[in-house]
Protein backbone atom coordinates (compact mmCIF):
# COMPACT_ATOMS: atom_id res chain seq x y z
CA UNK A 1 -8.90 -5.05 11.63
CA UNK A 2 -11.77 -3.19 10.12
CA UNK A 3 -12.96 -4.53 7.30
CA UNK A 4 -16.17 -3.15 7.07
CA UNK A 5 -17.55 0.55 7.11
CA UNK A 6 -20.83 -0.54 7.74
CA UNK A 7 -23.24 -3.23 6.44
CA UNK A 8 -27.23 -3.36 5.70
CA UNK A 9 -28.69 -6.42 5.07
CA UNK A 10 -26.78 -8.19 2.26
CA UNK A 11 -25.22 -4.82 1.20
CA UNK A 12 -21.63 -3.97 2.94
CA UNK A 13 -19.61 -1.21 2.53
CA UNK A 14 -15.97 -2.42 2.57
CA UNK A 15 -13.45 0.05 4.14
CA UNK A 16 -10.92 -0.64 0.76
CA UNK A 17 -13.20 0.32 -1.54
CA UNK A 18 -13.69 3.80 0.15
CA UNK A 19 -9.79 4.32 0.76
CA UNK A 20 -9.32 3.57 -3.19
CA UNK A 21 -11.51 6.07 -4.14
CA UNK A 22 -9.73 8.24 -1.39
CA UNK A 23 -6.97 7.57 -2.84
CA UNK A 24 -7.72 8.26 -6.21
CA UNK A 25 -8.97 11.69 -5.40
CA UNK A 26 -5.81 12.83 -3.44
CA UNK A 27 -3.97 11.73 -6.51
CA UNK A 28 -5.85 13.43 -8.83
CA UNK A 29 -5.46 16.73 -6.56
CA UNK A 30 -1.84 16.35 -6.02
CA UNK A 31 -1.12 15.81 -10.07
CA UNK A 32 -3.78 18.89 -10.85
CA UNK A 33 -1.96 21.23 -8.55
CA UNK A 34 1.55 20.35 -10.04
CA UNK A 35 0.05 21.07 -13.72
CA UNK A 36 -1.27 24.12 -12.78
CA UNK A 37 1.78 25.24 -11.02
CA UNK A 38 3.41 24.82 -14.57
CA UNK A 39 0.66 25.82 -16.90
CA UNK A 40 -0.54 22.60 -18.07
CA UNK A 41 -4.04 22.49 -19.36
CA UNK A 42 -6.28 21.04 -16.13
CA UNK A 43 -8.63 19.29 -18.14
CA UNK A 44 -6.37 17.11 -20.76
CA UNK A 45 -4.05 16.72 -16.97
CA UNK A 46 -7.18 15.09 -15.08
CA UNK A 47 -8.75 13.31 -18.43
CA UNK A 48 -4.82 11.55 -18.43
CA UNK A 49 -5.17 10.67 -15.17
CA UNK A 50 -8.95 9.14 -15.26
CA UNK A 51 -8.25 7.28 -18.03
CA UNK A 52 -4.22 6.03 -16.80
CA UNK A 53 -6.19 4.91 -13.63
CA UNK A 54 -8.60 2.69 -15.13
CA UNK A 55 -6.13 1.18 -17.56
CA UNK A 56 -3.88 0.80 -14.84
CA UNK A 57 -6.39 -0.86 -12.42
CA UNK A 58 -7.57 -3.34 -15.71
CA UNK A 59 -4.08 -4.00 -16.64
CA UNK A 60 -3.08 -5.02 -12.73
CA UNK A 61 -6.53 -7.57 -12.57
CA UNK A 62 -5.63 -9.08 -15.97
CA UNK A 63 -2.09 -9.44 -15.15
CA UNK A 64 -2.98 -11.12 -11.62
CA UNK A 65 -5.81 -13.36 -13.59
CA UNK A 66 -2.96 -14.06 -15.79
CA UNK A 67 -0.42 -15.41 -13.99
CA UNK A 68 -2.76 -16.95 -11.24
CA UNK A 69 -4.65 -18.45 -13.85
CA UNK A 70 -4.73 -22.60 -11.97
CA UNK A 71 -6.61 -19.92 -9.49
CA UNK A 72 -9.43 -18.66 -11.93
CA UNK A 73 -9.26 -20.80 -14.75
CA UNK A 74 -11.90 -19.69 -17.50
CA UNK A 75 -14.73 -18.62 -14.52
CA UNK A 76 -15.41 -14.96 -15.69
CA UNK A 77 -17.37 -14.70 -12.86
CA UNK A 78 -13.84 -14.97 -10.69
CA UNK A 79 -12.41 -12.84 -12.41
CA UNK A 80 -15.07 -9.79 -11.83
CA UNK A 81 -15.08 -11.32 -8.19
CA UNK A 82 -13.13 -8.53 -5.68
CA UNK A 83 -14.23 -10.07 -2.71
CA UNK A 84 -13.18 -13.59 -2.80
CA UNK A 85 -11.25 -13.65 -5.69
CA UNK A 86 -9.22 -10.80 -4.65
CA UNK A 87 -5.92 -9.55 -6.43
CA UNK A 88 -3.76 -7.05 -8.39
CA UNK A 89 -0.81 -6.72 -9.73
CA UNK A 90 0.53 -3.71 -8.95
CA UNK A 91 3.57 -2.95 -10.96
CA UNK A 92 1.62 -4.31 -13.80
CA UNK A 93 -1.05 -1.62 -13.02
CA UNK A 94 1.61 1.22 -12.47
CA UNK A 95 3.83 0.36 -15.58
CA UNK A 96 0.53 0.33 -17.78
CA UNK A 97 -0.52 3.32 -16.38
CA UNK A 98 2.66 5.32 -17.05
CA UNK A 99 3.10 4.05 -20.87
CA UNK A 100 -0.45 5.70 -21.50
CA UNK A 101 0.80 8.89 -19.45
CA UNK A 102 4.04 8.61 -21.36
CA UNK A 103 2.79 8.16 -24.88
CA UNK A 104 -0.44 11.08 -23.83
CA UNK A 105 2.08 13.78 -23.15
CA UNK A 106 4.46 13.12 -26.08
CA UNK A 107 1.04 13.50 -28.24
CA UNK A 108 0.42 16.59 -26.34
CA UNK A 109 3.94 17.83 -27.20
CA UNK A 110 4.44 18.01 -23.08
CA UNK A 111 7.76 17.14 -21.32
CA UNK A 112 6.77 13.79 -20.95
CA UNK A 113 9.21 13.45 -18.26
CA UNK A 114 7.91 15.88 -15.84
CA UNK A 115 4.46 15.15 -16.14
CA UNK A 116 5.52 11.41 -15.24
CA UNK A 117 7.77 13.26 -12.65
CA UNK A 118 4.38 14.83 -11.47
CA UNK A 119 2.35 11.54 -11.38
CA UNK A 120 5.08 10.20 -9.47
CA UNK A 121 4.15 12.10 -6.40
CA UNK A 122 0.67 11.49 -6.84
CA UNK A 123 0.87 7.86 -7.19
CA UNK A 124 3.90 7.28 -3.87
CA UNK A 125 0.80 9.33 -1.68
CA UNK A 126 -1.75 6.61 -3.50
CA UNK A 127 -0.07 3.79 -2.44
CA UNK A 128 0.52 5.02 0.96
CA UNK A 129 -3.37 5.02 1.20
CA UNK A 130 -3.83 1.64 -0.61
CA UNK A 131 -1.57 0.03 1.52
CA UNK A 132 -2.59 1.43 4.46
CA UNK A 133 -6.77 0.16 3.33
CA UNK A 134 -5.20 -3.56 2.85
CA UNK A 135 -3.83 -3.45 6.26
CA UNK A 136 -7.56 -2.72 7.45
CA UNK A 137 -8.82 -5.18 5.13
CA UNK A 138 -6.73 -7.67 6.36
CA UNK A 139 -5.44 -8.95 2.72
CA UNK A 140 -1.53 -8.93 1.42
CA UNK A 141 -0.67 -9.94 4.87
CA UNK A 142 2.90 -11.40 5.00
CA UNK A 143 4.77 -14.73 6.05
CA UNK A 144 4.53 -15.69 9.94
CA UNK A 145 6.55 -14.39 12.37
CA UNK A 146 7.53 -14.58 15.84
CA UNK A 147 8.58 -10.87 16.32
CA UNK A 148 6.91 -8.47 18.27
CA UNK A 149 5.27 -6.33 15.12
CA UNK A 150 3.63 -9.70 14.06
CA UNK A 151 -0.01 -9.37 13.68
CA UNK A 152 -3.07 -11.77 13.82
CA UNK A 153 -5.28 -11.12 11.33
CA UNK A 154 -8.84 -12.08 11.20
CA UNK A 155 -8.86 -15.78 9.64
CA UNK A 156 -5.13 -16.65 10.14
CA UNK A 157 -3.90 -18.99 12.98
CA UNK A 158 -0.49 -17.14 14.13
CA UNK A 159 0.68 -13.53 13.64
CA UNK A 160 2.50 -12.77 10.71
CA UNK A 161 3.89 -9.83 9.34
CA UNK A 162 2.09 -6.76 8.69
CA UNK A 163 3.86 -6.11 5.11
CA UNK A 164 1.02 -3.45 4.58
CA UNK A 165 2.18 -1.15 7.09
CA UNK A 166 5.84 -1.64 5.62
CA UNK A 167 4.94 -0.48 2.41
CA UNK A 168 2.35 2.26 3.65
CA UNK A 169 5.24 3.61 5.83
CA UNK A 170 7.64 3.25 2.69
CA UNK A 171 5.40 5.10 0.44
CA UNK A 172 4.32 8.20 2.88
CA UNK A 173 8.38 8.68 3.09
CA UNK A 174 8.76 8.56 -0.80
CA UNK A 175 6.02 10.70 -1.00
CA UNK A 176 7.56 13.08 1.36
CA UNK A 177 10.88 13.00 -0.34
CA UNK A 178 9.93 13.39 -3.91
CA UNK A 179 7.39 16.31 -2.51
CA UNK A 180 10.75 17.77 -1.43
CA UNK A 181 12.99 17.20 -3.81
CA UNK A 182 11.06 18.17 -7.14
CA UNK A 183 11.72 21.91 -5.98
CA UNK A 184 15.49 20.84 -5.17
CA UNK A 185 16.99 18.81 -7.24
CA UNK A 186 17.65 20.89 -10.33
CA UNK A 187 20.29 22.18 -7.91
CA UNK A 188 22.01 18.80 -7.74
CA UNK A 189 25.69 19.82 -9.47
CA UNK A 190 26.50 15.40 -9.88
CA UNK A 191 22.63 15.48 -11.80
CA UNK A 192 23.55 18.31 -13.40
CA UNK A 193 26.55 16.64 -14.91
CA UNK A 194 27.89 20.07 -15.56
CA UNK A 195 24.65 21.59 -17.37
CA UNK A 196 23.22 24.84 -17.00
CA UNK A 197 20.00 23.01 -16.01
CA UNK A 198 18.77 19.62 -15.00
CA UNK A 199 16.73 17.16 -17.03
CA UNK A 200 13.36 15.98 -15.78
CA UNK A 201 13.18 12.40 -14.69
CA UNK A 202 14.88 12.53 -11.19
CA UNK A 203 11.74 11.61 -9.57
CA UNK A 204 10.82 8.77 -11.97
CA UNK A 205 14.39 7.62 -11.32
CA UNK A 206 14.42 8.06 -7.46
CA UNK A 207 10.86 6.01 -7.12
CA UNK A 208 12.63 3.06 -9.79
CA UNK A 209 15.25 2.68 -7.66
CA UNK A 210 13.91 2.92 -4.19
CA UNK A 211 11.21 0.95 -4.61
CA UNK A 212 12.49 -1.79 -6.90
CA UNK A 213 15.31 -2.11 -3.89
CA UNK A 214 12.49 -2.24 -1.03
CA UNK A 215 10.13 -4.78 -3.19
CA UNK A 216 13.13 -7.06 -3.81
CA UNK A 217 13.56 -6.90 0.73
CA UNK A 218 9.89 -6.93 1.24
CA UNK A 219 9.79 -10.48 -1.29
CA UNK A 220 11.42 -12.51 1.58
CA UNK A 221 9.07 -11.50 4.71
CA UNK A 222 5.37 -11.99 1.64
CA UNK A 223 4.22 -14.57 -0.87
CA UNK A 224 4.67 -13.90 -4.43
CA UNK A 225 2.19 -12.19 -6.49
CA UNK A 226 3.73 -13.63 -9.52
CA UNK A 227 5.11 -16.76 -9.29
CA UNK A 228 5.90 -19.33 -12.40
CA UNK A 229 7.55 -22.79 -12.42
CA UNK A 230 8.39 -22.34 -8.51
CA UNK A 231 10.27 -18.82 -9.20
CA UNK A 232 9.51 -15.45 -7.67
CA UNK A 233 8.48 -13.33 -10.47
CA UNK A 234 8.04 -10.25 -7.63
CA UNK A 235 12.02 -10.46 -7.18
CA UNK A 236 12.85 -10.44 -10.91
CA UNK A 237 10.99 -7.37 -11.67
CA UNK A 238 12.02 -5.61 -8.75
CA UNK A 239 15.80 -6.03 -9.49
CA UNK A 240 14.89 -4.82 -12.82
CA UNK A 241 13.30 -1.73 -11.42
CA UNK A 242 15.95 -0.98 -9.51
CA UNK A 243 18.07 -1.44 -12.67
CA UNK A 244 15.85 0.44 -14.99
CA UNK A 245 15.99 3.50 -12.30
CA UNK A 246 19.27 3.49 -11.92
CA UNK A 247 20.56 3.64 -16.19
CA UNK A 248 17.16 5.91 -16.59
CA UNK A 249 18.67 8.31 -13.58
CA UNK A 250 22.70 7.91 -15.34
CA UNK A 251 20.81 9.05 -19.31
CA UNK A 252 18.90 11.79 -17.58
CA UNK A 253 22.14 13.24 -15.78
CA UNK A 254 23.08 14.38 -19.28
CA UNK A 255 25.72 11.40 -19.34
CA UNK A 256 25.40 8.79 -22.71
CA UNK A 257 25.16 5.17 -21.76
CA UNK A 258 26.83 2.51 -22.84
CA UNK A 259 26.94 0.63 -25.86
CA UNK A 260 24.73 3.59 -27.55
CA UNK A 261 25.14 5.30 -30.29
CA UNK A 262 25.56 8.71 -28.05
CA UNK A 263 28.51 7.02 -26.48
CA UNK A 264 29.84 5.89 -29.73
CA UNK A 265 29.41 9.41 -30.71
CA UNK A 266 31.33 10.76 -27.74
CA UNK A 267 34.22 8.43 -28.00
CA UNK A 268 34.54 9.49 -31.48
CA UNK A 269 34.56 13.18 -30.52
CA UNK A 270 37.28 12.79 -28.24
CA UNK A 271 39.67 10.47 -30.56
CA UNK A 272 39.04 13.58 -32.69
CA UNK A 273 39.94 15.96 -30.04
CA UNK A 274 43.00 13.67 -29.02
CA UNK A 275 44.34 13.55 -32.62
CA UNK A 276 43.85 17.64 -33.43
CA UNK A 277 45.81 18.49 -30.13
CA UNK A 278 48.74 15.99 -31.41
CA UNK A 279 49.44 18.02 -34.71
């Protein structure tokens, strides 16, 4: 592993910290060249961003302190610690940081959809990087294993495996795909549901789905982030992820849900329908 970029004296520059800010900046890029692609001002775009990112990065520490809490107790000073108090929670982070992208571009008067569509690229290439820096940092490691891609870390007594390099793999692919398919998909005739055009939101829905259904695999081979009264939190919000994704993808598709007053609406149309064609 390589935990260290380099160190002088007391001062050490840890190889995560530099692949964050890496990170960051490809994101930022990758979001800025979508927005200008489709007119949107660059400034208010990268201000969104900035500000998403910290409230996203806050929102996963608090939520970790929060539900690690027999961990930190009321020790400030652990919760500021990064080094040996490490931890995030990351869907906390990302859902946090796409309410304040959400509720920015409805202000704005955007399509808050495709901007979130947008930051959706930016933030599968982010994690990619992220994940990839733990793996080098040696933290998130998974559960032991026996199998031949088990890894030794530095501190740990057998290998175990390397669920960093799972979900760095997992994220470069979603990155590729939803690089791909944002130019493609308004061509999809079953998202289409018969439309001239497509609604935005296939790439919010695509990363929902995908990723809640890899997060609720990857909770058997790592410890919980969020665990309370001996349950796996991690699994519960994945499923609802995937769940969320999937009725999210169904709305956007131009076709009413259930139980809504859209549906309602339809049903009644075509009782009305029905009952003109019988006279």
């Amino acid at each position: 592993m390589f935990p260290e970029l380099f160190s002088i004296g007391s001062f050490s520059l840890r190889t995560l910290s530099v692949i964050l800010l890496v990170a960051f900046f490809f994101g930022a890029f990758v979001l800025w060249r979508k927005s200008r692609e489709e007119h949107y001002p660059e400034d208010q775009v990268f201000d969104m961003f900035l500000v998403s990112s910290l409230l996203g990065a806050i929102g996963a520490r608090v939520g970790y302190i929060m539900f690690n809490f027999n961990q930190f107790g009321l020790a400030p000073l652990k919760w500021f610690d990064m080094i040996s108090n490490a931890g995030f929670s990351g869907i906390i982070g990302i859902f946090i940081a796409g309410v304040y992208i959400y509720k920015y571009a409805k202000k704005k008067k955007w399509d808050s959809f495709e901007i979130i569509d947008f930051w959706m690229i930016a933030v599968a290439l982010m994690l990619s990087l992220i994940y990839l820096g733990q793996f080098l940092d040696g933290s998130g490691a998974g559960y032991p294993t026996s199998l031949p891609m088990g890894v030794q870390f530095p501190g740990l007594f057998e290998p175990v495996h390397p669920v960093q390099l799972y979900q760095a793999v997992f994220f470069i692919i979603l990155f590729r795909y939803v690089s791909w398919v944002e130019l493609e998909y308004r061509n999809f005739q079953w998202y289409r549901s018969g439309k001239k055009s497509a609604q935005t939101g296939f790439l919010l829905s695509v990363s929902l789905i995908s990723s809640g259904f890899f997060f609720f695999v990857l909770s058997f081979f790592k410890p919980a982030i969020i665990e309370l009264w001996g349950t796996n939190v991690d699994q519960i919000l994945s499923l609802i992820m995937f769940i969320v994704g999937t009725l999210l993808m169904y709305h956007r598709s131009g076709r009413p849900l259930p139980f809504t007053r859209e549906k309602k609406k339809q049903k009644k149309l075509v009782r009305r329908l029905k009952q003109s064609s019988e006279k």
